[in-house]
Protein backbone atom coordinates (compact mmCIF):
# COMPACT_ATOMS: atom_id res chain seq x y z
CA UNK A 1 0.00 0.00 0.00
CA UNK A 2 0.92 3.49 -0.91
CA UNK A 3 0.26 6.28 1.37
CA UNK A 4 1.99 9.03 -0.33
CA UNK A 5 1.55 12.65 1.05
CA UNK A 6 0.22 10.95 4.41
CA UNK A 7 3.63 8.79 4.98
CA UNK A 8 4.49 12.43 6.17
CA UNK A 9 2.12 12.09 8.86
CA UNK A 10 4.46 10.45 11.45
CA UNK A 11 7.59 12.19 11.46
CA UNK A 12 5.26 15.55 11.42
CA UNK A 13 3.02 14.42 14.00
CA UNK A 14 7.07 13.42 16.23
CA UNK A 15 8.41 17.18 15.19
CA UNK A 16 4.96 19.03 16.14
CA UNK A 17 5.14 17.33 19.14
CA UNK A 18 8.66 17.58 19.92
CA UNK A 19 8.23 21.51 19.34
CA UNK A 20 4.42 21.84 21.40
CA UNK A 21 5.63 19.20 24.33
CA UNK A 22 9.52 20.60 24.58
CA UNK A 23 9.79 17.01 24.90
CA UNK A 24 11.57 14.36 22.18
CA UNK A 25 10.12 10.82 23.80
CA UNK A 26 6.04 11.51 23.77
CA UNK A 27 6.68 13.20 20.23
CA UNK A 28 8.19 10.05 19.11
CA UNK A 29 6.16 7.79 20.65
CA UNK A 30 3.16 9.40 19.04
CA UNK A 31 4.61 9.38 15.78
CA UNK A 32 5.29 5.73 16.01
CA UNK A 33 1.70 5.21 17.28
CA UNK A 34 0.22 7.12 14.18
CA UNK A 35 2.31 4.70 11.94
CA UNK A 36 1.54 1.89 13.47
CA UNK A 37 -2.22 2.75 13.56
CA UNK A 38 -2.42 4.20 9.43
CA UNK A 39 -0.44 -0.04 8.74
CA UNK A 40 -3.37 -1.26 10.77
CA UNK A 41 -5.84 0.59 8.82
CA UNK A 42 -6.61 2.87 10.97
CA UNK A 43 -7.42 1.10 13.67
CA UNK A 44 -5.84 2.89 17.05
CA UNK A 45 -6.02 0.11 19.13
CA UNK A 46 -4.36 -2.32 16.81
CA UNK A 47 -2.22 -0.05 16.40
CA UNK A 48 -1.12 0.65 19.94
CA UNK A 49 -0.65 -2.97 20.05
CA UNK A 50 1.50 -3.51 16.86
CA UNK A 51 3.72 -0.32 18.28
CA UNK A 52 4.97 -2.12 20.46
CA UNK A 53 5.08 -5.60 18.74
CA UNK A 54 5.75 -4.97 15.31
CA UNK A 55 7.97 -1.82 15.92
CA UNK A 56 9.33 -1.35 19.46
CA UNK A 57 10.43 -4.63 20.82
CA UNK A 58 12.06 -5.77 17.27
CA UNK A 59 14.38 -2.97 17.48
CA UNK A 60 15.31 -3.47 20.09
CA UNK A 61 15.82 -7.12 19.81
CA UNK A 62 17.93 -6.77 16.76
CA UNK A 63 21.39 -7.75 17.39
CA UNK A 64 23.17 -4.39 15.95
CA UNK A 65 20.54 -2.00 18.00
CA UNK A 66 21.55 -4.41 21.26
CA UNK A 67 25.07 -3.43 20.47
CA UNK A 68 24.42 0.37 20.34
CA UNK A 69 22.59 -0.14 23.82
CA UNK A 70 25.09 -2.41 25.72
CA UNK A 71 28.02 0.31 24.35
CA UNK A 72 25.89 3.17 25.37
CA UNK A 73 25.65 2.11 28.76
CA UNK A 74 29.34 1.14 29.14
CA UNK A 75 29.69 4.66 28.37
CA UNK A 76 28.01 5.84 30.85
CA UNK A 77 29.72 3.83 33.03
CA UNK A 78 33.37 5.08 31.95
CA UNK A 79 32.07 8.66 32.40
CA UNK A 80 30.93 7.71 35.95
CA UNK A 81 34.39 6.40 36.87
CA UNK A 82 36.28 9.21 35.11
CA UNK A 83 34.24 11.29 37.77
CA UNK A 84 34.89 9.38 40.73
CA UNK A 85 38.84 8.80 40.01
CA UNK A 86 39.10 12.76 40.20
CA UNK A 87 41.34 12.71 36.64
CA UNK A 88 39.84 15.58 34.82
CA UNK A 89 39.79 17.46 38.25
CA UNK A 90 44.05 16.96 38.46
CA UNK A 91 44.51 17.57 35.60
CA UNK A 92 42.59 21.35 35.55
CA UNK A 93 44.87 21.65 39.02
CA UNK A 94 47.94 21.41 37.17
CA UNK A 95 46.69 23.89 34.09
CA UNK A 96 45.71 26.39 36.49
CA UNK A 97 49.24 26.90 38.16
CA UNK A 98 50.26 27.47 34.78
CA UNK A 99 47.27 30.48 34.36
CA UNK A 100 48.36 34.11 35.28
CA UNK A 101 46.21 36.64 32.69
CA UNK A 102 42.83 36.53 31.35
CA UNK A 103 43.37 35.75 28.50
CA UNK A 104 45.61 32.60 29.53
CA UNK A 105 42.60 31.66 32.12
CA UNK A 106 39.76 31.75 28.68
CA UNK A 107 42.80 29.54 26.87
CA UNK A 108 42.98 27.04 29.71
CA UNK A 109 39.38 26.70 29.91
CA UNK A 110 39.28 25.57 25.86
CA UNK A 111 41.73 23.26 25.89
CA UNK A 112 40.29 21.34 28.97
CA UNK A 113 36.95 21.80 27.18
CA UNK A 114 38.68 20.23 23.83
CA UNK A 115 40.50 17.77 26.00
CA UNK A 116 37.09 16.22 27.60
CA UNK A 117 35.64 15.09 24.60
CA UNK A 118 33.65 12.31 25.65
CA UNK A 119 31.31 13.15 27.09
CA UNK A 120 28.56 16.89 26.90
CA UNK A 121 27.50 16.76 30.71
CA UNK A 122 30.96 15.56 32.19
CA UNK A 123 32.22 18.49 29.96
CA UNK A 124 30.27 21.40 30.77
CA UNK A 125 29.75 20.46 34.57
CA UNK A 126 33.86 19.93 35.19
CA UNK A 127 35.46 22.18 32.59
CA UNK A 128 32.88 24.87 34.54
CA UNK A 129 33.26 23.73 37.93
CA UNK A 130 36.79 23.37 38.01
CA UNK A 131 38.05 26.36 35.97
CA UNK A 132 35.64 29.05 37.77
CA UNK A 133 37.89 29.84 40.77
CA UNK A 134 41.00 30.68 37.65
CA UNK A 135 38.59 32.45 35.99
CA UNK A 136 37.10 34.29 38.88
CA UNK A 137 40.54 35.32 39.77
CA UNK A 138 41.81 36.68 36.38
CA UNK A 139 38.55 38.93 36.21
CA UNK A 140 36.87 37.13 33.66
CA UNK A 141 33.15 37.74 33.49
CA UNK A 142 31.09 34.31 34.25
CA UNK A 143 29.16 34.93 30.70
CA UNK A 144 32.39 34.34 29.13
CA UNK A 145 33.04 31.51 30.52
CA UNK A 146 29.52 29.77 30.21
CA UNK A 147 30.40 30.34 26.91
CA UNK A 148 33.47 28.73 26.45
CA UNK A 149 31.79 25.71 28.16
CA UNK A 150 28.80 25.82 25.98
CA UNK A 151 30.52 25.96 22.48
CA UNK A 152 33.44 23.33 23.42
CA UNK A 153 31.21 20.63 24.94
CA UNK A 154 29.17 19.94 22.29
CA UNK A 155 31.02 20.68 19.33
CA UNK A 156 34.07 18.27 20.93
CA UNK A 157 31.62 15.53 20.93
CA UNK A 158 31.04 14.90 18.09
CA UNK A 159 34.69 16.13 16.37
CA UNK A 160 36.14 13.34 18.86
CA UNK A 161 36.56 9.93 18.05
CA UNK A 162 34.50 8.39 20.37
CA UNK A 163 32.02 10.19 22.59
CA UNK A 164 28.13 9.40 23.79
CA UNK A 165 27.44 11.04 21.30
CA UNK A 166 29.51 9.27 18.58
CA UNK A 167 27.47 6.09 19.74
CA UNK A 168 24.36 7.70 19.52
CA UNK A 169 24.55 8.70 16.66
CA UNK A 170 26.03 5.18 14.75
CA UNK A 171 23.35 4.15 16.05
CA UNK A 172 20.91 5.71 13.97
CA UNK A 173 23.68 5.61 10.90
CA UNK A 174 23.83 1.81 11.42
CA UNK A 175 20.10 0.80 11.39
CA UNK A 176 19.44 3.25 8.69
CA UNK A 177 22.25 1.67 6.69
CA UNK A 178 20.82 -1.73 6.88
CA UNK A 179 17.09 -0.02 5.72
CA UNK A 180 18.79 1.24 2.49
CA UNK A 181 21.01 -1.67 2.01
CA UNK A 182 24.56 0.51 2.07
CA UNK A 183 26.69 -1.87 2.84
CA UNK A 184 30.44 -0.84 4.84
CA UNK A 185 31.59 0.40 8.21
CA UNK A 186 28.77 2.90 10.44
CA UNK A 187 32.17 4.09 12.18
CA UNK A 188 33.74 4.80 9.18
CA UNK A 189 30.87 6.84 7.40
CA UNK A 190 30.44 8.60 11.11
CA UNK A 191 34.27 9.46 10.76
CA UNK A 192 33.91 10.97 7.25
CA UNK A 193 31.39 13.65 8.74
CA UNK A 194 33.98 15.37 10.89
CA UNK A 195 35.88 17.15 8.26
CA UNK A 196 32.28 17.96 7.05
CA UNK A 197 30.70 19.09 10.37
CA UNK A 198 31.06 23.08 9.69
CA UNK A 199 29.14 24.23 12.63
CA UNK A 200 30.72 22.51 14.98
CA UNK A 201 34.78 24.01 13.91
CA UNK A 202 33.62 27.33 13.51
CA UNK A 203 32.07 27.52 16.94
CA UNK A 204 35.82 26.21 18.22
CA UNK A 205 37.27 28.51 15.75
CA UNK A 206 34.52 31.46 17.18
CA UNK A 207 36.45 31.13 20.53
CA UNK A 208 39.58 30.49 19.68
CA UNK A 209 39.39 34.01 17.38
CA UNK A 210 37.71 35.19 20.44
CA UNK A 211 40.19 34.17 23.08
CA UNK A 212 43.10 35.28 21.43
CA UNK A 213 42.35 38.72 19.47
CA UNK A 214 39.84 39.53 22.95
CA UNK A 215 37.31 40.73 20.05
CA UNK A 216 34.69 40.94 22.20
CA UNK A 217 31.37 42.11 21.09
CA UNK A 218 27.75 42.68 22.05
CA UNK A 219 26.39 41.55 25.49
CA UNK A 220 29.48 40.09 26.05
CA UNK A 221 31.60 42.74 25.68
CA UNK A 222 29.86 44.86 28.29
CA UNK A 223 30.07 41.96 30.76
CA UNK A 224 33.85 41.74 30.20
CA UNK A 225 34.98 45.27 30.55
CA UNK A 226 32.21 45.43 33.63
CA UNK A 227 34.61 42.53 35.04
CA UNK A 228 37.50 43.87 34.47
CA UNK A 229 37.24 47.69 35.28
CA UNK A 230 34.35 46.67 38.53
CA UNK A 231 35.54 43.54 39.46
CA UNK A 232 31.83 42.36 39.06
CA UNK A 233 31.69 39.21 37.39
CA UNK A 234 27.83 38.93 37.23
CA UNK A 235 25.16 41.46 36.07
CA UNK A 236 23.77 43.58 39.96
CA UNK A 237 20.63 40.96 40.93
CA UNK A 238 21.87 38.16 38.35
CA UNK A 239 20.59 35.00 39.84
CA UNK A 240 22.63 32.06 38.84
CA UNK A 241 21.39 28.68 39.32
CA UNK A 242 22.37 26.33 41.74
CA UNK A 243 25.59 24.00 40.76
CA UNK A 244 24.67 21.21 43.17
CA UNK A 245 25.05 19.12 39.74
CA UNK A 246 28.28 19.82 39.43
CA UNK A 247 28.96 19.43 42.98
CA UNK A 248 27.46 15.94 43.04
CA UNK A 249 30.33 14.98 40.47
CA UNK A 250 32.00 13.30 43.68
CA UNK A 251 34.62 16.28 44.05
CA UNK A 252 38.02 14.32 44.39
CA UNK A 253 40.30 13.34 46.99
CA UNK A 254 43.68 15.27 47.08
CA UNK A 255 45.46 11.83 45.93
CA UNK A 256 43.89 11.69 42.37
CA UNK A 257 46.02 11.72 39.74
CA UNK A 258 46.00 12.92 36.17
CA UNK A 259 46.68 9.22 34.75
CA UNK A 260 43.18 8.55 36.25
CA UNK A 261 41.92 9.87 32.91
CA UNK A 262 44.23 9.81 30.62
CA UNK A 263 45.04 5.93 30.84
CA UNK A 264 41.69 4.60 30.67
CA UNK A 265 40.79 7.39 27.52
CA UNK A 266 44.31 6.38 25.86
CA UNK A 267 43.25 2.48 26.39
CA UNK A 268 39.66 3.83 24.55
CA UNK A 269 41.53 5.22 21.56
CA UNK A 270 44.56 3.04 21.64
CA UNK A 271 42.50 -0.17 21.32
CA UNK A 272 39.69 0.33 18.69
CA UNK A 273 42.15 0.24 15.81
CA UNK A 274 43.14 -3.56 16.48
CA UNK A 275 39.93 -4.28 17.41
CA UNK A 276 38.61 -2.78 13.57
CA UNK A 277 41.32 -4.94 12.23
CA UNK A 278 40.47 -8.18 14.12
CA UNK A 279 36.27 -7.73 13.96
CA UNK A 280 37.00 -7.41 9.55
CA UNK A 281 39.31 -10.19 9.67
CA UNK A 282 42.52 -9.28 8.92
CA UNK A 283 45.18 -11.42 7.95
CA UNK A 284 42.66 -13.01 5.32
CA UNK A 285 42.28 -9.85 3.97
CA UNK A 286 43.73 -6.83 2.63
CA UNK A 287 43.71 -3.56 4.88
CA UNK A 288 41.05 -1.84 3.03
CA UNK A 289 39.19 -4.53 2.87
CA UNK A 290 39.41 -5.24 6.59
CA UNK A 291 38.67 -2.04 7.70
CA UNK A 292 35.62 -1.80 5.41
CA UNK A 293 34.46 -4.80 6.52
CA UNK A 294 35.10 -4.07 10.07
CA UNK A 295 32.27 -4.31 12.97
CA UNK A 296 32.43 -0.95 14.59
CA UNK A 297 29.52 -1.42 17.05
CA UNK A 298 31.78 -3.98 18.75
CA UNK A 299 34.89 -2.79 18.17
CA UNK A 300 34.29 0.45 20.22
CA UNK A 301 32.15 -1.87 22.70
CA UNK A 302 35.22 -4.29 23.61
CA UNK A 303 37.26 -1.26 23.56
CA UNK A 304 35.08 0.52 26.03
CA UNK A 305 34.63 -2.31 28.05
CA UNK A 306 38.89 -2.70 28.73
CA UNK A 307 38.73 1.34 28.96
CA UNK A 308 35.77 0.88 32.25
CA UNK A 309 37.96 -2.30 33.40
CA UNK A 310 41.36 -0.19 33.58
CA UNK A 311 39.53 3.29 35.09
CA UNK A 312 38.06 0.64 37.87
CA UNK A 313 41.51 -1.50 38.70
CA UNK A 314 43.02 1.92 39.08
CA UNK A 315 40.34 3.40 41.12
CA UNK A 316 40.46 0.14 43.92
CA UNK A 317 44.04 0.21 43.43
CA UNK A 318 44.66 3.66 44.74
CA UNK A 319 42.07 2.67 47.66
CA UNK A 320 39.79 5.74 45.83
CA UNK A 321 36.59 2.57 46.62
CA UNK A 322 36.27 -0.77 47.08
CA UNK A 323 34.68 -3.39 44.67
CA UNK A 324 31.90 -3.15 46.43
CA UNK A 325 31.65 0.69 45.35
CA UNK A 326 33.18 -0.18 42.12
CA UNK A 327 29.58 -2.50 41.34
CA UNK A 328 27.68 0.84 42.17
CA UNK A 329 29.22 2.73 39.89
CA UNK A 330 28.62 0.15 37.54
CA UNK A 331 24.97 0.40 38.10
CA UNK A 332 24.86 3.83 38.50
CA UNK A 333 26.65 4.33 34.84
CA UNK A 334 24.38 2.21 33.09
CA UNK A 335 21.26 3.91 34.66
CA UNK A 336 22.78 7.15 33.41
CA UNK A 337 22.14 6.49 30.16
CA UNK A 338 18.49 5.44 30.79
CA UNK A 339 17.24 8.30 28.50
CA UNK A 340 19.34 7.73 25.47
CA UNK A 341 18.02 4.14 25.61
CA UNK A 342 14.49 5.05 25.47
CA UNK A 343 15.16 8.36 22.68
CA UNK A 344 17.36 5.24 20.56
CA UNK A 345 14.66 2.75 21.02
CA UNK A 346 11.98 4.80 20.23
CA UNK A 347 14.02 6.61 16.88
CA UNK A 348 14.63 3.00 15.45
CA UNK A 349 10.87 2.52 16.01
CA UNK A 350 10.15 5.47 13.90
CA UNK A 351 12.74 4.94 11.37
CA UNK A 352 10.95 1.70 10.85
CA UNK A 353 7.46 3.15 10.32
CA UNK A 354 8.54 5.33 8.09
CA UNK A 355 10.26 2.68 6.03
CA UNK A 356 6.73 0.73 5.86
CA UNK A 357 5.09 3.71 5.09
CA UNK A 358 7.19 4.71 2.25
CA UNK A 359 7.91 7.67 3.64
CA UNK A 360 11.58 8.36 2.29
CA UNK A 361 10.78 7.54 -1.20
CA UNK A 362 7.75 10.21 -1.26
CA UNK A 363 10.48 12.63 0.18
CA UNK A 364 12.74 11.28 -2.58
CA UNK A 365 10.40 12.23 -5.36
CA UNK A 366 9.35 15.58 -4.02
CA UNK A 367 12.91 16.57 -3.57
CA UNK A 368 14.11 15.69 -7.08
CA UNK A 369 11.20 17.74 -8.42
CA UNK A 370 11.20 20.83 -6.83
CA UNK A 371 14.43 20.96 -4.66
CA UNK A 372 18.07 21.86 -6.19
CA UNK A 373 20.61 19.27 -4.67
CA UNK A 374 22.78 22.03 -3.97
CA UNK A 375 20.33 23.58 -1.51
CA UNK A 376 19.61 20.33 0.40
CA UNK A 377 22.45 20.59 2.77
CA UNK A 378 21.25 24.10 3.71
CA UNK A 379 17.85 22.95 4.27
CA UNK A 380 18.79 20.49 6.23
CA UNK A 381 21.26 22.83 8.21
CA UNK A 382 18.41 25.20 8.96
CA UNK A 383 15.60 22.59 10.13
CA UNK A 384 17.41 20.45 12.05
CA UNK A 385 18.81 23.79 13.60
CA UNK A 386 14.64 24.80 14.41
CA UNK A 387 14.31 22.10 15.39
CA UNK A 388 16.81 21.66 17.91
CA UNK A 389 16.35 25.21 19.19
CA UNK A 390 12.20 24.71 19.83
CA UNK A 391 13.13 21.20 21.87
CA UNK A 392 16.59 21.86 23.66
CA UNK A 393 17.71 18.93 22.55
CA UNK A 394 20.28 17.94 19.92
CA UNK A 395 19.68 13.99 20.29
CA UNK A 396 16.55 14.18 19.62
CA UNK A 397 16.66 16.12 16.43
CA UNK A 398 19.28 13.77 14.91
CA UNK A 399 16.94 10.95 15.84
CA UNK A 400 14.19 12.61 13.68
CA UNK A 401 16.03 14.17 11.12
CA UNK A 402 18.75 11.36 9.97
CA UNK A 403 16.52 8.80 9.10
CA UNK A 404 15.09 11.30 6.58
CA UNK A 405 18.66 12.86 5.49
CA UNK A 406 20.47 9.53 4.64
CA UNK A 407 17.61 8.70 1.64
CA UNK A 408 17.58 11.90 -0.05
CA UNK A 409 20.90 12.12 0.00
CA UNK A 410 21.03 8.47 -1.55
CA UNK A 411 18.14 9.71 -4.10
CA UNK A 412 19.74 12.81 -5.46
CA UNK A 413 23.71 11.56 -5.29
CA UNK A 414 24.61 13.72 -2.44
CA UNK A 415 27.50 12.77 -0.55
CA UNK A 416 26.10 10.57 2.26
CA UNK A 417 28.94 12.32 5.22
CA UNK A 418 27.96 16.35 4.15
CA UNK A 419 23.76 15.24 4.61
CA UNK A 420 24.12 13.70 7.85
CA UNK A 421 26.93 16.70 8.62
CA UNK A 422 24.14 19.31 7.93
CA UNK A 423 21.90 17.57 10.75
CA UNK A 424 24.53 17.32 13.16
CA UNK A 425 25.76 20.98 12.70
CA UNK A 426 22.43 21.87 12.84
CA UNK A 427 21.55 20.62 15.70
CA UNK A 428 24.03 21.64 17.78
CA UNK A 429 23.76 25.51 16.22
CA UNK A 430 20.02 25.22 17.18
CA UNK A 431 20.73 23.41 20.81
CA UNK A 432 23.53 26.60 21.66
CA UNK A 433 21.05 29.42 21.07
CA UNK A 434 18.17 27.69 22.81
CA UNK A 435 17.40 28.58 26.56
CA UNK A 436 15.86 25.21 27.31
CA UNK A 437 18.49 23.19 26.25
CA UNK A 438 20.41 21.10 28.73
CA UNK A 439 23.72 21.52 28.00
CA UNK A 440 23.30 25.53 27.79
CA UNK A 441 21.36 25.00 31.62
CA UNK A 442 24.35 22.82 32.66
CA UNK A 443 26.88 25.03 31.44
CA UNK A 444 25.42 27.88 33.33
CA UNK A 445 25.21 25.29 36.54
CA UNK A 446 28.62 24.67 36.06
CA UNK A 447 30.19 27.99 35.59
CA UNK A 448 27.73 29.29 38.13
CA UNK A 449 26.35 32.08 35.73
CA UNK A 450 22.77 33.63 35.23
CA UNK A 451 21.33 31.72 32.49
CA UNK A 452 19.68 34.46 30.95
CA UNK A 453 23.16 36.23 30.82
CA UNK A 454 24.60 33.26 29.35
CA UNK A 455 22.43 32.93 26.90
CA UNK A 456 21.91 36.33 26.09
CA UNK A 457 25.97 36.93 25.46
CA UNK A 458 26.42 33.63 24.01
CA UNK A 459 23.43 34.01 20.99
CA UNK A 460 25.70 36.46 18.96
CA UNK A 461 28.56 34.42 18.70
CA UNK A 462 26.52 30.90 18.11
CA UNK A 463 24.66 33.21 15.13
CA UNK A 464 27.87 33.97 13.50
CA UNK A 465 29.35 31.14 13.64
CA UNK A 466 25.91 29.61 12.83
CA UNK A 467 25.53 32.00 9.48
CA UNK A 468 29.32 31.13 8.48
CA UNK A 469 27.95 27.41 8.84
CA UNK A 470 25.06 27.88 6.61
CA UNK A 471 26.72 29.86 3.89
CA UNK A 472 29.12 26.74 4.14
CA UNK A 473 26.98 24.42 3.24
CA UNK A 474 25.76 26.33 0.53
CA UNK A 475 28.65 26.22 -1.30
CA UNK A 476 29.46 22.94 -0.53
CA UNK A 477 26.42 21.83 -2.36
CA UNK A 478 27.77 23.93 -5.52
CA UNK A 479 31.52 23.73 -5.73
CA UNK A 480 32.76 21.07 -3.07
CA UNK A 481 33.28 20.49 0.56
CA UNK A 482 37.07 22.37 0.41
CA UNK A 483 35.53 25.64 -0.82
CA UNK A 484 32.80 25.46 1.83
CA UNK A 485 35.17 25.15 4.09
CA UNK A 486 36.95 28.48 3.44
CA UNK A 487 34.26 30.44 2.43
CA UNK A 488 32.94 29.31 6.23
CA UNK A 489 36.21 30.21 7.48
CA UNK A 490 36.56 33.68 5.83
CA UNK A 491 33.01 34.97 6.59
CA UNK A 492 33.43 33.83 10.32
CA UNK A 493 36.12 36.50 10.32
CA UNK A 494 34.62 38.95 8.38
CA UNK A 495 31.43 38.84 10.63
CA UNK A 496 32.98 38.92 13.40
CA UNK A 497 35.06 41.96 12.51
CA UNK A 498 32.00 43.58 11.24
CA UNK A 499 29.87 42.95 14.52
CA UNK A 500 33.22 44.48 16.57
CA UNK A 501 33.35 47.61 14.93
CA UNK A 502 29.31 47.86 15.02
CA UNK A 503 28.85 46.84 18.60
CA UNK A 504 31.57 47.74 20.42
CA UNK A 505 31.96 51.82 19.63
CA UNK A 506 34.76 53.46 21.74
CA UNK A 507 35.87 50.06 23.79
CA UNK A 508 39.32 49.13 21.81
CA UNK A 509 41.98 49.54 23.97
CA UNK A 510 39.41 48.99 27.58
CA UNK A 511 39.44 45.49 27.20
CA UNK A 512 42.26 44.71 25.77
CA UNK A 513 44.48 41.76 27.82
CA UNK A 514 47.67 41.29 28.51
């Protein structure tokens, strides 16, 4: 059966929802339901029933989707020991007796950002927690550093090799794969978006400009020369929230050491080569071939699992708990990751709704018809970037907008990596400006700054860095990804210059650091 225009019901129904309800896992669920329901012939109640046993439980049953959830959770689990062993807390120690200006204090705070790239909470909550008694010290404002927070966590997640969020989303690359019959590595495709994922370098290239020319503008640069000629580092009456979040990250004992994190990350990254080569058989097989053949899902699963078994040994070994403890955190990690279970669960349910309904091939058509391929990235850019904003939540907007990406890219001989690069950029572009989203709360938490402020100073830098992405994108789509690239790069600066000499009238010279 054919539904045409109405296979766009359920991913509408899932986005209208996920905008009214600022919440990803009813919108989904719906959207599933209304699938379900228009395969039953409209019959809700059959279709409540066949949700769950033609759509739900088979995804997650199938073995590659029980991979994704088994490495998820070990995740969480190797963030939860990272916290407890105290190793991103020694090492921010030893880069702030290093830290002696402002600007050295905003520098520090990036590269502990870009050096936590595993993980968005762990990120924003330490990198904030941690570097806010530097920061407070050098007279930098607390908007500027929710902002450095902000725009590393996310963007670091998915530019690293591994992260949450690199599991998250070969998760929905993987079963989406199999739907379309591409065959190859998840990991590798996943890979191939980095170079691709504009938004996410120029927002590290936005504070990197901004860190070391001190070109502050807007909000922003009012809150920086009020910190630096009043000593005020909040707004009079700014109310920031409470950081009992970041507090609860099991503050470390004086003993830990720096090797609690980087051993068990370098055992991560060290290990999932070998593993590639041993899950695609090589030996019997050329390199290429092994590597293309290789099965990433349990490649970075055994990898993670050594990684969680190292972190541990070295945790009991240096008397930080005992096994006993070492089981809790265990628990505690995988229960962590309880809501990407249910927001991965409920995506692959969609995904494979849509797939009955025909719902990519309609798209397919109606995009070769009326929609230049060159604009496609864009498009995709600037919804998945709405989208993000309305909900607060970037995970949710790749688990919507992916499964729709991957076959129109297929359909009009896009290059796979830039499509599913346009949803990722723009869903972290969308989940910076947006007040509601979680990492932009935590970040605030973290570096104990209004939120308001933070979002308020933050918004013109994600926008130009955001416009820079889009115009990108665009000519990525017309003249290739290398030219999008600098045309990104040049208008970054050019914007930014241009907002400096608009905004900030009279102020060279105030703020300048030493």
């Amino acid at each position: 059966m054919s539904f045409g225009l109405f296979s766009l019901l359920p991913p509408l129904l899932a986005i209208v929802l996920a905008l009214a309800t600022r919440n990803v896992i009813p919108a989904l669920f719906c959207g599933v339901w209304l699938g379900a329901t228009m395969l039953a012939d409209y019959n809700p109640a059959a279709g409540f029933y066949n949700s769950f046993s033609d759509f739900i439980v088979p995804s997650i049953g199938d073995e590659w989707n029980a991979t994704v959830l088994i490495y998820c959770g070990l995740f969480g689990v190797l963030i939860s020991v990272l916290q407890r062993t105290g190793g991103a807390h020694a090492i921010a120690q030893a880069i702030s007796r290093k830290v002696n200006t402002a600007r050295g204090a905003q520098g520090a705070s990036l590269g502990l950002g870009m050096l936590i790239f595993f993980e968005d909470y762990f990120n924003a909550l330490t990198v904030g927690s941690v570097m806010r008694p530097i920061s407070d010290r050098m007279k930098v404002s607390r908007e500027k550093l929710a902002y450095i927070v902000d725009s590393t966590s996310a963007p670091m997640c998915l530019l690293g090799p591994v992260s949450t969020w690199v599991v998250f989303v070969m998760g929905l690359i993987g079963t989406q794969m199999t739907q379309m019959d591409i065959s190859g590595s998840e990991y590798l495709l996943y890979l191939s978006t980095i170079p691709l994922n504009f938004y996410a370098w120029l927002a590290l290239g936005m504070i990197v400009l901004i860190v070391v020319t001190q070109w502050d503008f807007g909000p922003m640069a009012h809150a920086e020369r009020r910190a630096r000629e009043t000593g005020k580092l909040m707004e009079d009456g700014a109310k920031p929230p409470s950081d009992t979040e970041a507090m609860a990250l099991h503050a470390p004992k004086e003993t830990a050491k720096k090797r609690n994190m980087l051993v068990p990350i370098a055992v991560l990254l060290v290990m999932i080569p070998p593993l590639f080569l041993w899950t695609g058989d090589y030996g019997n097989s050329d390199l290429v071939t092994a590597v293309g053949n290789a099965d990433g899902g349990q490649s970075i699963l055994i990898a993670t699992m050594l990684a969680v078994m190292v972190g541990l040994g070295m945790g009991m070994q240096q008397r930080l708990f005992g096994f006993r403890e070492a089981m809790d955190i265990l628990v505690d990690g995988i229960k962590s990751m309880t809501l990407v279970y249910i927001i991965l669960a409920l995506a692959w349910s969609i995904g494979s709704v849509t797939s009955e309904l025909g719902t990519a091939d309609y798209l397919v058509t109606l995009a070769q018809a009326n929609i230049s391929p060159s604009l496609v990235p864009v498009l995709l850019f600037a919804i998945g970037a709405v989208v993000a904003f309305t909900t607060g939540t970037s995970y949710g907007t790749f688990a919507i907008m992916i499964p729709i990406a991957m076959p129109v890219a297929a359909a009009m001989d896009l290059p796979m990596a830039l499509a599913i690069a346009a949803v990722l950029s723009g869903g972290i572009f969308g989940d910076h400006c947006s007040p509601i989203s979680d990492t932009t709360i935590l970040s605030s938490a973290g570096s104990s700054c209004d939120h308001i402020d933070h979002v308020r100073t933050q918004l013109p830098y994600a926008a130009t860095a955001g416009v820079s992405g889009m115009l990108a994108f665009f000519v990525a789509g017309l003249f290739g990804t290398l030219i999008g690239a600098l045309v990104g790069v040049a208008s970054l600066v050019s914007i930014a210059l241009l907002l400096r000499a608009l905004w900030q009238p009279g102020m060279a010279g105030k703020a300048r650091l030493n």
